[in-house]
C-alpha atoms as a PDB file:
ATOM      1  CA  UNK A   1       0.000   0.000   0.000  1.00  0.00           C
ATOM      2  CA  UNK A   2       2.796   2.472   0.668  1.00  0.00           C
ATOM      3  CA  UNK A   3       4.757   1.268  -2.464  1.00  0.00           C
ATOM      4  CA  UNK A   4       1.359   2.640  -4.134  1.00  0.00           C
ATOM      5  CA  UNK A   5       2.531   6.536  -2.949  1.00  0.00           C
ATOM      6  CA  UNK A   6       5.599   7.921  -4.378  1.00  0.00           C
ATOM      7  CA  UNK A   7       7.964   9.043  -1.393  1.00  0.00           C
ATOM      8  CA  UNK A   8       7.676  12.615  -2.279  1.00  0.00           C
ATOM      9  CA  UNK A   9       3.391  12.270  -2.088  1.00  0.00           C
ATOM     10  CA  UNK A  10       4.168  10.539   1.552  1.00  0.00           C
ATOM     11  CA  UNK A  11       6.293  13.114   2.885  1.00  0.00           C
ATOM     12  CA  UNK A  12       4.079  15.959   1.540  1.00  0.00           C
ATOM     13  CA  UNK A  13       0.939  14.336   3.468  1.00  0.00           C
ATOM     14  CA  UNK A  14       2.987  13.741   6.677  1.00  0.00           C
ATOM     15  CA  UNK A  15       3.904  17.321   6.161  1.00  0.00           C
ATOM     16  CA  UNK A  16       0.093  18.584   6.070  1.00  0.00           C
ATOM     17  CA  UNK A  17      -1.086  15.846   8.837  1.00  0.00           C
ATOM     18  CA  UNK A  18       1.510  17.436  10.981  1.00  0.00           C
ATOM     19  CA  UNK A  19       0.336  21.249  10.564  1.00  0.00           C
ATOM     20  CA  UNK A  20      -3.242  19.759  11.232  1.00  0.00           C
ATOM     21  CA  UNK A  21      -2.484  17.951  14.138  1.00  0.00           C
ATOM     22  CA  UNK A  22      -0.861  20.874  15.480  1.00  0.00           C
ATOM     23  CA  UNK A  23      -3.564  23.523  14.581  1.00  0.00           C
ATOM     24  CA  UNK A  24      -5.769  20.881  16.697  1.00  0.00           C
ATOM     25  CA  UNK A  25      -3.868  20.884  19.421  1.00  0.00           C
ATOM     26  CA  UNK A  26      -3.837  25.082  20.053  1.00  0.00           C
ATOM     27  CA  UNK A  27      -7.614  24.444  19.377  1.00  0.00           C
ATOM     28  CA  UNK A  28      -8.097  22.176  22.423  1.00  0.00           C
ATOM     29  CA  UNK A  29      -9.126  19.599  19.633  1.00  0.00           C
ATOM     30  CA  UNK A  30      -8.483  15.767  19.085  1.00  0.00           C
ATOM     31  CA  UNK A  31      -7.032  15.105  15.656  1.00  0.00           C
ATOM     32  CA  UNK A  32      -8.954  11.789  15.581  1.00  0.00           C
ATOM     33  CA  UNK A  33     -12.308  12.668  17.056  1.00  0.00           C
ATOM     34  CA  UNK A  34     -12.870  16.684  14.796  1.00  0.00           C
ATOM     35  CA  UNK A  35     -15.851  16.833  12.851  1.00  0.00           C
ATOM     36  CA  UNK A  36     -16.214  18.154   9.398  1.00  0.00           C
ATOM     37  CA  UNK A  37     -16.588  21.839  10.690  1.00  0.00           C
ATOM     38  CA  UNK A  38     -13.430  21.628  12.674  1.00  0.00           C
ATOM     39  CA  UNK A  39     -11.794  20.729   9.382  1.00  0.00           C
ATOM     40  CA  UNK A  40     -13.876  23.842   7.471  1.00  0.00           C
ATOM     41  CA  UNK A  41     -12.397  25.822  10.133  1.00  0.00           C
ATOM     42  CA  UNK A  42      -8.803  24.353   9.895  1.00  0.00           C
ATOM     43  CA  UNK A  43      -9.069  25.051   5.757  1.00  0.00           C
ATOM     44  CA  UNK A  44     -10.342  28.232   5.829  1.00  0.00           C
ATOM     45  CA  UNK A  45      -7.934  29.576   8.766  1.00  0.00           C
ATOM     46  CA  UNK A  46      -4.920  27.740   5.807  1.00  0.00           C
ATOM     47  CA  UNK A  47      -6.649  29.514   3.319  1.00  0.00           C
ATOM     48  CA  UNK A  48      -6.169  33.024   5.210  1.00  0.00           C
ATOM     49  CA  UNK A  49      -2.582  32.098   6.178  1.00  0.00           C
ATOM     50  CA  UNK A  50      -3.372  31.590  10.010  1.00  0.00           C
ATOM     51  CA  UNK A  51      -1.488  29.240  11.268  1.00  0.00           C
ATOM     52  CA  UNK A  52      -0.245  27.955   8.050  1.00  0.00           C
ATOM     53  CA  UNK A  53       3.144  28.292   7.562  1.00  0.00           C
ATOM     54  CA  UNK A  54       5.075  25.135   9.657  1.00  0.00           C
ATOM     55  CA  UNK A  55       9.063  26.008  11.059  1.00  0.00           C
ATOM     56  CA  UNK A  56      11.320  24.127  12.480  1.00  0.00           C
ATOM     57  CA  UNK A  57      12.566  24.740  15.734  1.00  0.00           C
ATOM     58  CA  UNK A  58      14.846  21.569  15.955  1.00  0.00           C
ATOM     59  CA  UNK A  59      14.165  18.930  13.590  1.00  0.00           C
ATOM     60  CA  UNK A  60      16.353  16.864  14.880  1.00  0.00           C
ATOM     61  CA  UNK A  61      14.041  16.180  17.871  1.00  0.00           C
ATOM     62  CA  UNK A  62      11.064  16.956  15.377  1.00  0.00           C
ATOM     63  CA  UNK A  63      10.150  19.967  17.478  1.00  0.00           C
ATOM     64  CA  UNK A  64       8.636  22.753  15.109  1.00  0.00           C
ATOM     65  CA  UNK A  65       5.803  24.929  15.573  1.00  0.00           C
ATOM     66  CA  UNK A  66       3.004  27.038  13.171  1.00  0.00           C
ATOM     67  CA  UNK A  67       2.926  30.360  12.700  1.00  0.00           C
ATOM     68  CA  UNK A  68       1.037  33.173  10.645  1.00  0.00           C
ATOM     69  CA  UNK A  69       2.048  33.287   6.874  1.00  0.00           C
ATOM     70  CA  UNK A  70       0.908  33.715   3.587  1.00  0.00           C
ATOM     71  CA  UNK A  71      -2.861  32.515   2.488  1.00  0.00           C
ATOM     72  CA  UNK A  72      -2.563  28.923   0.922  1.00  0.00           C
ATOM     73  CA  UNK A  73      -2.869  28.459  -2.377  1.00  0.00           C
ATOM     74  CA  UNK A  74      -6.320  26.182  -3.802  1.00  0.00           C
ATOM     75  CA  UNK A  75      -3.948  23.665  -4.931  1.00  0.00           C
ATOM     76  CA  UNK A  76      -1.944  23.173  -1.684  1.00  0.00           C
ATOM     77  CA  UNK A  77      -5.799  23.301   0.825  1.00  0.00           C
ATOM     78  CA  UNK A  78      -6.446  20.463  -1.714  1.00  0.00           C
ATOM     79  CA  UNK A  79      -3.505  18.156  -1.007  1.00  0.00           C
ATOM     80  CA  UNK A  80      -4.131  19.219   2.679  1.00  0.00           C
ATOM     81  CA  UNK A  81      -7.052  17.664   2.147  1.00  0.00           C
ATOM     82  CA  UNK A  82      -5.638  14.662   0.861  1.00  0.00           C
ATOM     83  CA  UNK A  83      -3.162  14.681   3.411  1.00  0.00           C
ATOM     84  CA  UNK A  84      -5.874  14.558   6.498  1.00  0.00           C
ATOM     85  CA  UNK A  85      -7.830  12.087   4.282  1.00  0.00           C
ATOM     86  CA  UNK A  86      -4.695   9.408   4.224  1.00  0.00           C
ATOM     87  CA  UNK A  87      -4.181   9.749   8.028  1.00  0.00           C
ATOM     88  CA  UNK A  88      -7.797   8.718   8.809  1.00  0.00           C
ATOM     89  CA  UNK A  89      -7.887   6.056   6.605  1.00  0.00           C
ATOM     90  CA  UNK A  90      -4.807   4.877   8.088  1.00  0.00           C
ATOM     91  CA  UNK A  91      -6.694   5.224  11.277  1.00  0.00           C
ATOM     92  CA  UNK A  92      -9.619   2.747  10.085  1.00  0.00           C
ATOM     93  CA  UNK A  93     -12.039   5.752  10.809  1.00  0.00           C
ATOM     94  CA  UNK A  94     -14.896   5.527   9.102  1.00  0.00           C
ATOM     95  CA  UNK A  95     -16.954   7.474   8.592  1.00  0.00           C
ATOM     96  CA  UNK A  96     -14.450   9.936   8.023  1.00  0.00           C
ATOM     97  CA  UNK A  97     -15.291  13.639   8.044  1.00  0.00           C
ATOM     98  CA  UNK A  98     -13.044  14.464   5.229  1.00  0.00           C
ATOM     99  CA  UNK A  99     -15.812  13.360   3.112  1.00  0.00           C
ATOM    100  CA  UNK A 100     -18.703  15.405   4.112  1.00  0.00           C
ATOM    101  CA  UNK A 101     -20.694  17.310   1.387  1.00  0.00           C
ATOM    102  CA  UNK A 102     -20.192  20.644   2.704  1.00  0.00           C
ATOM    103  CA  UNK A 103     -16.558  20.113   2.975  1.00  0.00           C
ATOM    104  CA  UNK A 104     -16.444  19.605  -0.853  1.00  0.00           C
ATOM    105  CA  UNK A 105     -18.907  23.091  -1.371  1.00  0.00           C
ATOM    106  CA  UNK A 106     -15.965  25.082   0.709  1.00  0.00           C
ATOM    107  CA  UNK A 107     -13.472  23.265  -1.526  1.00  0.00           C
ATOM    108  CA  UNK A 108     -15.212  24.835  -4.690  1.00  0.00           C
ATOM    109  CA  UNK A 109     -15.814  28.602  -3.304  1.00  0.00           C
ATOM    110  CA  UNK A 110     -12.226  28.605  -2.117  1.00  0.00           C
ATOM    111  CA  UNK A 111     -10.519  27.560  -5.617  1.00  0.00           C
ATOM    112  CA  UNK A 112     -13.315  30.209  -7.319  1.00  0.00           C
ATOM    113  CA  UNK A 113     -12.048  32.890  -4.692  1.00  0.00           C
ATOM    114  CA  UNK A 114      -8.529  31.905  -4.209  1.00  0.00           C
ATOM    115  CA  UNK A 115      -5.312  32.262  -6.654  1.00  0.00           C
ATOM    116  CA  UNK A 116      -5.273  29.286  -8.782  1.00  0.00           C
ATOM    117  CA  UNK A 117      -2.267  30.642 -11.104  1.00  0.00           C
ATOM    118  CA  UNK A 118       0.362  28.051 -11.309  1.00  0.00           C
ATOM    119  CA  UNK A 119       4.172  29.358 -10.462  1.00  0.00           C
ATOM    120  CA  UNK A 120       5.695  27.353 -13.306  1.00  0.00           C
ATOM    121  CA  UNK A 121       9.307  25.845 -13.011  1.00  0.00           C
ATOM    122  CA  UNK A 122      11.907  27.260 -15.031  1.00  0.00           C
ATOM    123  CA  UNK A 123      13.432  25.287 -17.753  1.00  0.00           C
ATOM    124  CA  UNK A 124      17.017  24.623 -17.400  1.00  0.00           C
ATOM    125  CA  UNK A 125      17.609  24.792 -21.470  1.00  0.00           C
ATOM    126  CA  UNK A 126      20.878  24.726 -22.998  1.00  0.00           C
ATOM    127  CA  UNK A 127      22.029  28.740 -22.190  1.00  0.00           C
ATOM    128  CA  UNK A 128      21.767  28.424 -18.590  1.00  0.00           C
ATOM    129  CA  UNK A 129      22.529  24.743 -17.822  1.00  0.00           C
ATOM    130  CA  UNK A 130      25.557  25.212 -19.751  1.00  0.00           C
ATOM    131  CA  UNK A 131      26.206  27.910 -17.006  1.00  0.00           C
ATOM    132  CA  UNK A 132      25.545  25.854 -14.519  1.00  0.00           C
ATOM    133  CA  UNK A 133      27.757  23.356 -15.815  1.00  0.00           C
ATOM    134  CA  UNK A 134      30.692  25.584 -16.241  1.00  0.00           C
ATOM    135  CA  UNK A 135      30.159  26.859 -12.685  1.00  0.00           C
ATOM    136  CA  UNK A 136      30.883  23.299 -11.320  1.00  0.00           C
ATOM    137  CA  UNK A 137      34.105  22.471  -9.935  1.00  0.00           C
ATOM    138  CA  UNK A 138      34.646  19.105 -11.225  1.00  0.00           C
ATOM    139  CA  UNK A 139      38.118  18.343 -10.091  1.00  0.00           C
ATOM    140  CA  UNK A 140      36.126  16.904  -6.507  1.00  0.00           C
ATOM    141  CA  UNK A 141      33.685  14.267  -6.270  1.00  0.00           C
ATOM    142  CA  UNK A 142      30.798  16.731  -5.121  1.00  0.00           C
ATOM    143  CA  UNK A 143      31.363  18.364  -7.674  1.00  0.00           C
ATOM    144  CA  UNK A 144      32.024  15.891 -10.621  1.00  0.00           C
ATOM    145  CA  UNK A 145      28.597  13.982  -8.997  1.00  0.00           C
ATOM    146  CA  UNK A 146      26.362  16.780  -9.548  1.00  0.00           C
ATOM    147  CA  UNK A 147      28.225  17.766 -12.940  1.00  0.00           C
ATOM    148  CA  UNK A 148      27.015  14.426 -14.082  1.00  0.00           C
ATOM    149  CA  UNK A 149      23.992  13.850 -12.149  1.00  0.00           C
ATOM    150  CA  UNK A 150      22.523  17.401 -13.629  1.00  0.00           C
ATOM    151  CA  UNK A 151      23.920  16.282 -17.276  1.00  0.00           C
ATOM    152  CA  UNK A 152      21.738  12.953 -17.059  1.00  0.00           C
ATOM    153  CA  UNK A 153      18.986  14.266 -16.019  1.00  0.00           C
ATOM    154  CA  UNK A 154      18.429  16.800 -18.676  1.00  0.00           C
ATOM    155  CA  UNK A 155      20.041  14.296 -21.392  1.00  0.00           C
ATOM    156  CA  UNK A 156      17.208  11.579 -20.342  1.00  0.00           C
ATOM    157  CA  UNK A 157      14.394  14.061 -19.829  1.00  0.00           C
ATOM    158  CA  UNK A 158      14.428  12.122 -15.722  1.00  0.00           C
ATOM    159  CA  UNK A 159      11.922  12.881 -13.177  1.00  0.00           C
ATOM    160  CA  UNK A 160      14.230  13.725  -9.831  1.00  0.00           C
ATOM    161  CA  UNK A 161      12.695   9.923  -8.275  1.00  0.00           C
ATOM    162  CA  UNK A 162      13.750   8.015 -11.586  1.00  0.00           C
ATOM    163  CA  UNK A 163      17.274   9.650 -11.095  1.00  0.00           C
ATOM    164  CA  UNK A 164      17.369   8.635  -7.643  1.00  0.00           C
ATOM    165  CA  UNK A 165      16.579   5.019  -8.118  1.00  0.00           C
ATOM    166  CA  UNK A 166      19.225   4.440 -10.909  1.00  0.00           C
ATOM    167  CA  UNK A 167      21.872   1.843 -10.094  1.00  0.00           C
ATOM    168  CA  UNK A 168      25.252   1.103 -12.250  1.00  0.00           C
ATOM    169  CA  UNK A 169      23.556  -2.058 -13.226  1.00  0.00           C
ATOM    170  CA  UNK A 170      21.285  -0.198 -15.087  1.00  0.00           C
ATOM    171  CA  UNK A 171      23.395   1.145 -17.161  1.00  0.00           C
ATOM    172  CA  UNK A 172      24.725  -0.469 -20.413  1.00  0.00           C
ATOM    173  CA  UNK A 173      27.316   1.063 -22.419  1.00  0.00           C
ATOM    174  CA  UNK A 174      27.142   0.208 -25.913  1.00  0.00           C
ATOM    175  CA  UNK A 175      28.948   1.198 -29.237  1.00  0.00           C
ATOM    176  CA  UNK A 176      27.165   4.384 -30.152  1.00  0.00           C
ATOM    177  CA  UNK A 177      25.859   5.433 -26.479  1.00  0.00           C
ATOM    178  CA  UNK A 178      23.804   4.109 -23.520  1.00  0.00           C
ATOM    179  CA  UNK A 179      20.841   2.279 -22.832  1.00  0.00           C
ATOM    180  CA  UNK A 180      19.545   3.506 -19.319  1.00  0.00           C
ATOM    181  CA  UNK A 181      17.064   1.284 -18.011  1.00  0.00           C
ATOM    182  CA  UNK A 182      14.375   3.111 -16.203  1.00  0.00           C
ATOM    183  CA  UNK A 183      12.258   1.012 -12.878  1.00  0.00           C
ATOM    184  CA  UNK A 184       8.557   0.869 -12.795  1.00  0.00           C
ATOM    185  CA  UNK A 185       7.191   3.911 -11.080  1.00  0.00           C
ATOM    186  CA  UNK A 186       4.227   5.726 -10.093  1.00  0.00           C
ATOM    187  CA  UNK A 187       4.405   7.907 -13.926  1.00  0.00           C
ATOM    188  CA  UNK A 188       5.824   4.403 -15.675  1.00  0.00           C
ATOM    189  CA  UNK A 189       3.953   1.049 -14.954  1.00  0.00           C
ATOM    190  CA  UNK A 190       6.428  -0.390 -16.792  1.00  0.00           C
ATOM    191  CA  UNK A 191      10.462  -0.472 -16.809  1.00  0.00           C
ATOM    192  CA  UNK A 192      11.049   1.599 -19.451  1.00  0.00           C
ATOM    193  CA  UNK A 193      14.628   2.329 -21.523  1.00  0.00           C
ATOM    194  CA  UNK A 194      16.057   5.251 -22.896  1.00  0.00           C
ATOM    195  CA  UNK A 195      18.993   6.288 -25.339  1.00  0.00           C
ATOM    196  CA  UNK A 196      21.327   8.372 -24.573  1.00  0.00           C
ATOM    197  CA  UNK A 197      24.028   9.413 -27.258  1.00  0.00           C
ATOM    198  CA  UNK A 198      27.160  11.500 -26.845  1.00  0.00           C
ATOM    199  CA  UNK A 199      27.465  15.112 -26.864  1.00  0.00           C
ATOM    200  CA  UNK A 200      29.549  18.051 -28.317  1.00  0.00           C
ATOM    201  CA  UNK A 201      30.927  20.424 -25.919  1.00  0.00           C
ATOM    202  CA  UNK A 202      28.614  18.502 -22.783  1.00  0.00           C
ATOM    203  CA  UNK A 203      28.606  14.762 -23.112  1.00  0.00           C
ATOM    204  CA  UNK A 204      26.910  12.976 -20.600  1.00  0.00           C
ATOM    205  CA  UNK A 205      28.239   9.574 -21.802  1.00  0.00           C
ATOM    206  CA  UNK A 206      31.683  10.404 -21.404  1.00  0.00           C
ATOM    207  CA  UNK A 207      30.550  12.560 -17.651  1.00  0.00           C
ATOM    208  CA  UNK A 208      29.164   9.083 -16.906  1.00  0.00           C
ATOM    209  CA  UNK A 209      32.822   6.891 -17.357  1.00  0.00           C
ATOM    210  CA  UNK A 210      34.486   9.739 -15.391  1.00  0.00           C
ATOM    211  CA  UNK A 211      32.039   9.463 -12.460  1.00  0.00           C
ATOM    212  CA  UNK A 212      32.223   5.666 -12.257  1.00  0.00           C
ATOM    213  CA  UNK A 213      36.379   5.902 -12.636  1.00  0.00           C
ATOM    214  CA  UNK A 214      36.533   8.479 -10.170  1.00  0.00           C
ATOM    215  CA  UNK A 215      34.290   7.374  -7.664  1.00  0.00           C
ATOM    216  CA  UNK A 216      35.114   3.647  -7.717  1.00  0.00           C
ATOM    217  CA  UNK A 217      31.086   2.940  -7.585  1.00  0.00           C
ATOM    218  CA  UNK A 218      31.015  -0.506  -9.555  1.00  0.00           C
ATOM    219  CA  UNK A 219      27.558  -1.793  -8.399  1.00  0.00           C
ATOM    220  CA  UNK A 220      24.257  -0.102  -6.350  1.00  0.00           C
ATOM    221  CA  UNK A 221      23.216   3.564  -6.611  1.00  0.00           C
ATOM    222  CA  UNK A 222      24.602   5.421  -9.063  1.00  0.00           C
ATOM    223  CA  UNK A 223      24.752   8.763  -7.243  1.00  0.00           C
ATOM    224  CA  UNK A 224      24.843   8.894  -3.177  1.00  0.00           C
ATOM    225  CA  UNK A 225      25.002  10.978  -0.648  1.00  0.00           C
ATOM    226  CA  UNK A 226      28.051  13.061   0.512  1.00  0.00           C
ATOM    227  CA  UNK A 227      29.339  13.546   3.971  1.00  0.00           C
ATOM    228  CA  UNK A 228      30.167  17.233   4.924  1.00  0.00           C
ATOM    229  CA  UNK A 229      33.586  16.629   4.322  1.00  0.00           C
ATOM    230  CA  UNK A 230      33.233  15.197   0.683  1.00  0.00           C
ATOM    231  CA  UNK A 231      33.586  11.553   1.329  1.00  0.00           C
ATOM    232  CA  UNK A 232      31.176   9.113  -0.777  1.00  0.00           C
ATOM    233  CA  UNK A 233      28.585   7.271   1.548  1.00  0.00           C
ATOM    234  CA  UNK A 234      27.027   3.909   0.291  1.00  0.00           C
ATOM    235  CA  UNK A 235      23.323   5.394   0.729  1.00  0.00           C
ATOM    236  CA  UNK A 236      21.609   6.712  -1.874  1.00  0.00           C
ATOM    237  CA  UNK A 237      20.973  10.708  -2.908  1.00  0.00           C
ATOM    238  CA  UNK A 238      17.175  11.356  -2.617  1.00  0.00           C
ATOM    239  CA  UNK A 239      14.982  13.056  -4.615  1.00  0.00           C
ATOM    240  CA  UNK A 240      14.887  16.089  -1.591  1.00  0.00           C
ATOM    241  CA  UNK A 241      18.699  15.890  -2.212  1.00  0.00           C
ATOM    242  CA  UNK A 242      18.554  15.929  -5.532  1.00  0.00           C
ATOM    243  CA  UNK A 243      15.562  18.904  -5.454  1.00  0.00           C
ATOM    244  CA  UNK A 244      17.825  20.899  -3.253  1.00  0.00           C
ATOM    245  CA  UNK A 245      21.260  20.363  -5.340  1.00  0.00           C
ATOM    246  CA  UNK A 246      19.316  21.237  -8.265  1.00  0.00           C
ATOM    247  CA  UNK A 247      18.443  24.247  -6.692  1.00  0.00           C
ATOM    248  CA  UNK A 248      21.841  25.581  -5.048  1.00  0.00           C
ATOM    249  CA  UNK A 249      24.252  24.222  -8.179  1.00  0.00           C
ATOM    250  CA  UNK A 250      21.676  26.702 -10.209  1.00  0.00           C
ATOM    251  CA  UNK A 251      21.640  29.932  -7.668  1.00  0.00           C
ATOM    252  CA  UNK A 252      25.610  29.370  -7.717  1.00  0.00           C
ATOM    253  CA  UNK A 253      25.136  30.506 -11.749  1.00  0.00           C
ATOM    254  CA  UNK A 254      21.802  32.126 -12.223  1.00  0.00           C
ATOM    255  CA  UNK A 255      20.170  34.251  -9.855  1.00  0.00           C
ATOM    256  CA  UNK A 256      16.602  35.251 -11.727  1.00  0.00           C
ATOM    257  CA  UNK A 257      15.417  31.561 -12.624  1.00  0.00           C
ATOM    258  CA  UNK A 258      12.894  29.449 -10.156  1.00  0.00           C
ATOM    259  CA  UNK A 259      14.093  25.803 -10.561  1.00  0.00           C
ATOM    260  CA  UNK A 260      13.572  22.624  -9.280  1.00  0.00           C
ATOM    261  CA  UNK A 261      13.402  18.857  -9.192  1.00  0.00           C
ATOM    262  CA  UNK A 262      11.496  19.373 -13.120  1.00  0.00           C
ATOM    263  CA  UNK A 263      13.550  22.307 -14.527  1.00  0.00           C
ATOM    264  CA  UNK A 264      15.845  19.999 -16.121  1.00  0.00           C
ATOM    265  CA  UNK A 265      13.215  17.692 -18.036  1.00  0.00           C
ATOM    266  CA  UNK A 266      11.211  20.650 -18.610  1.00  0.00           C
ATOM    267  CA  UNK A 267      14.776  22.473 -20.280  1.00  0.00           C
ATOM    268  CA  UNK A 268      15.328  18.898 -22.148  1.00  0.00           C
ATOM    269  CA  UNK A 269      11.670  19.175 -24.065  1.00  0.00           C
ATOM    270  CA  UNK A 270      11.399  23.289 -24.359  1.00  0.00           C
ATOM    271  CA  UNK A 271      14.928  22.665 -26.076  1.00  0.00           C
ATOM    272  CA  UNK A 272      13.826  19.736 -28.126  1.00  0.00           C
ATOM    273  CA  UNK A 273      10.695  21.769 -29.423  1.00  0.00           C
ATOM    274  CA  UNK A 274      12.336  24.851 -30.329  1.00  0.00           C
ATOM    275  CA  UNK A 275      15.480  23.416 -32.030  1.00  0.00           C
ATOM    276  CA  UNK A 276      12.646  21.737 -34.172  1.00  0.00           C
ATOM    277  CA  UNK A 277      12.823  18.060 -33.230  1.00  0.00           C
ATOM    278  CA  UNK A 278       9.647  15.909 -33.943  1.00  0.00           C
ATOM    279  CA  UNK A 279       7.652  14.928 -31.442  1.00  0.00           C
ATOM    280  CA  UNK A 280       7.785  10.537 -31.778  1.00  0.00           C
ATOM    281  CA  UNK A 281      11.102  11.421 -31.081  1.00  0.00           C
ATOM    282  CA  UNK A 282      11.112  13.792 -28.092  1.00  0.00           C
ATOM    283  CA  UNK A 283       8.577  11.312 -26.181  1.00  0.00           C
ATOM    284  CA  UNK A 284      11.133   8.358 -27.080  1.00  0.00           C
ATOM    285  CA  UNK A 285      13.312   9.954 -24.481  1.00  0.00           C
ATOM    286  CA  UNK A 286      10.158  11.570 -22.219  1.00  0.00           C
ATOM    287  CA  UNK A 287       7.951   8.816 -21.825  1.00  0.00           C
ATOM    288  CA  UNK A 288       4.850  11.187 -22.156  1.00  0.00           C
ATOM    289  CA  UNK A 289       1.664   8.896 -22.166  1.00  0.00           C
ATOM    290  CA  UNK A 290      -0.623  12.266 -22.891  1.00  0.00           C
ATOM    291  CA  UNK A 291       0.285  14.002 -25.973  1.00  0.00           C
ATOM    292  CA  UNK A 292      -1.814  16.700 -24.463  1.00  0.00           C
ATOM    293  CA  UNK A 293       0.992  17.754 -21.999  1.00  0.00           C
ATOM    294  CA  UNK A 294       3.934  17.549 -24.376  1.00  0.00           C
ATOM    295  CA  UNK A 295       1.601  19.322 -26.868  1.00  0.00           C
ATOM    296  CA  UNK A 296       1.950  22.080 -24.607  1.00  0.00           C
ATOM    297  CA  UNK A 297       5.547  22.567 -25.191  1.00  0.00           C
ATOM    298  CA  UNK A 298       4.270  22.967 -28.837  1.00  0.00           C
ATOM    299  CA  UNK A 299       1.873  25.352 -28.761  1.00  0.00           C
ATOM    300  CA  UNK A 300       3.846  27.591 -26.448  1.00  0.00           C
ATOM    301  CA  UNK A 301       7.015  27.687 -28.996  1.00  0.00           C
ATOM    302  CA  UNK A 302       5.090  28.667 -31.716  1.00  0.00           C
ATOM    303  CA  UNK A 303       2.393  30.891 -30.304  1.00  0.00           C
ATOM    304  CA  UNK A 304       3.714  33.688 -32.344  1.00  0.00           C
ATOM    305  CA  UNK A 305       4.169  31.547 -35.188  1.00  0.00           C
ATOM    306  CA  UNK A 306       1.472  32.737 -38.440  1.00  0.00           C
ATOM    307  CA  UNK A 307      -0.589  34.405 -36.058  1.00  0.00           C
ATOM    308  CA  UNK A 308      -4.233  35.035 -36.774  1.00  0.00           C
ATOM    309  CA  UNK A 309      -3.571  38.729 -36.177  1.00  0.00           C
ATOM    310  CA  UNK A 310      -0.635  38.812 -38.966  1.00  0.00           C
ATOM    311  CA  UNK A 311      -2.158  41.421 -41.368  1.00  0.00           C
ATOM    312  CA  UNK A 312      -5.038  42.045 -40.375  1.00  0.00           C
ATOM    313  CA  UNK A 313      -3.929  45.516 -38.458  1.00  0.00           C
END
């Protein structure tokens, strides 16, 4: 059942139970035993930013408390939602007061009312990850690890999970690239496997050789976690280690660009479209099962293309 929930999903609803839990608790409440008007209460005070915004105080000892902020967005009071949902059914209670009918009328006057705009990642194209790149001191293994890590990610069009989960075995060096074999996941049903082929002035196949020479990794993860001092552990770097590499390699290099886990397969497939590639060939390397989303990318390169307006002013 938990295999059924990506890891980032399960953190992000242990991360909402635990601001609900808490905003029972300074309401004299019991998490367990609130009705579905302590909950409209709870989503509207999220929706005005009372008690909304969660800090850590030592999370070592997993002390934290909430504190005034901005209003939630529609989009996060909905996985809130989904959040408080999980924990009851975990619970076996039943029924639960998540599902009450006038909970899901306050749902549809707050996404009317509230913000619903969507911050959109930035795509890490070809300009500014080659800046990135170029910013990276390679000559030690924190360095050369996210070099390549950052490199494969954009080459493959990878989610930040998919790049977590790939092991050496799973690579397979062949005469005119690499197969990378990709492991069933919540986006892929099915192991999937991409090409990857050298490149000019950034080659990920040849970043790849150096990485494995360098680091001495000859079996397991493929990228793992450093200690403070730079020394290569045996476990694994995360997707929240990947997200947050992602994000200080990039503000090292570029300081007006919001990135993060997605900028770099979002950069892959904005650069695919505009340098003209077809699209059975970008979703070779994407995976996309909805040509709607990667028709997107499409429509956005060539919204200016033989415009409707074109002279009729």
């Amino acid at each position: 059942m938990r295999s059924a929930k990506a890891d980032t999903t399960l953190n992000a609803y242990q991360a909402d139970t635990r601001i609900f839990v808490h905003w029972c608790q300074l309401q004299g409440l019991d998490p367990l035993a609130c009705n579905h008007l302590d909950i409209m209460n709870f989503l509207a005070d999220q929706a005005d930013g009372v008690l909304a915004h969660w800090v850590w105080l030592d999370k070592t000892r997993g002390r934290g408390e909430l504190r005034n902020g901005e209003p939630r967005k529609p989009a996060t009071l909905v996985r809130r939602l989904a959040g408080i949902r999980y924990a009851f059914r975990q619970k076996g209670i039943d029924p639960m007061p998540t599902e009450h009918s006038e909970i899901k009328e306050m749902m549809r006057g707050i996404v009317r009312l509230g913000d619903t705009r969507k911050r959109k990642t930035g795509a890490l194209t070809l300009q500014p990850l080659a800046r990135v790149l170029e910013a990276i001191d390679t000559d030690n293994l924190a360095g050369l690890r996210d070099h390549t890590l950052l490199l494969l990610m954009f080459s493959g069009a990878l989610r930040r999970s998919e790049a977590a989960r790939i092991e050496v075995e799973d690579l397979d060096f062949v005469g005119r690239g690499v197969r990378l074999r990709l492991k069933p996941s919540k986006h892929q049903l099915h192991e999937t496997e991409i090409a990857l082929i050298p490149g000019r002035e950034h080659c990920p196949i040849a970043a790849l050789r150096h990485w494995l020479t360098m680091s001495g990794i000859s079996q397991g993860a493929l990228f793992r976690r450093m200690t403070r001092w730079g020394q290569l552990t045996q476990e694994p770097l995360g997707p929240q280690g990947i997200n947050l590499m992602i994000k200080r390699r990039t503000g090292m290099a570029i300081d007006d660009l919001y990135v993060s886990g997605h900028s770099l397969r979002r950069g892959f497939i904005t650069s695919a479209v505009t340098a003209g590639k077809p699209m059975n060939k970008i979703i070779e390397v994407t995976r996309h099962k909805d040509m709607r989303t990667l028709q997107e990318y499409f429509d956005d390169a060539n919204k200016f293309d033989d415009h409707a307006l074109q002279g009729l002013l």
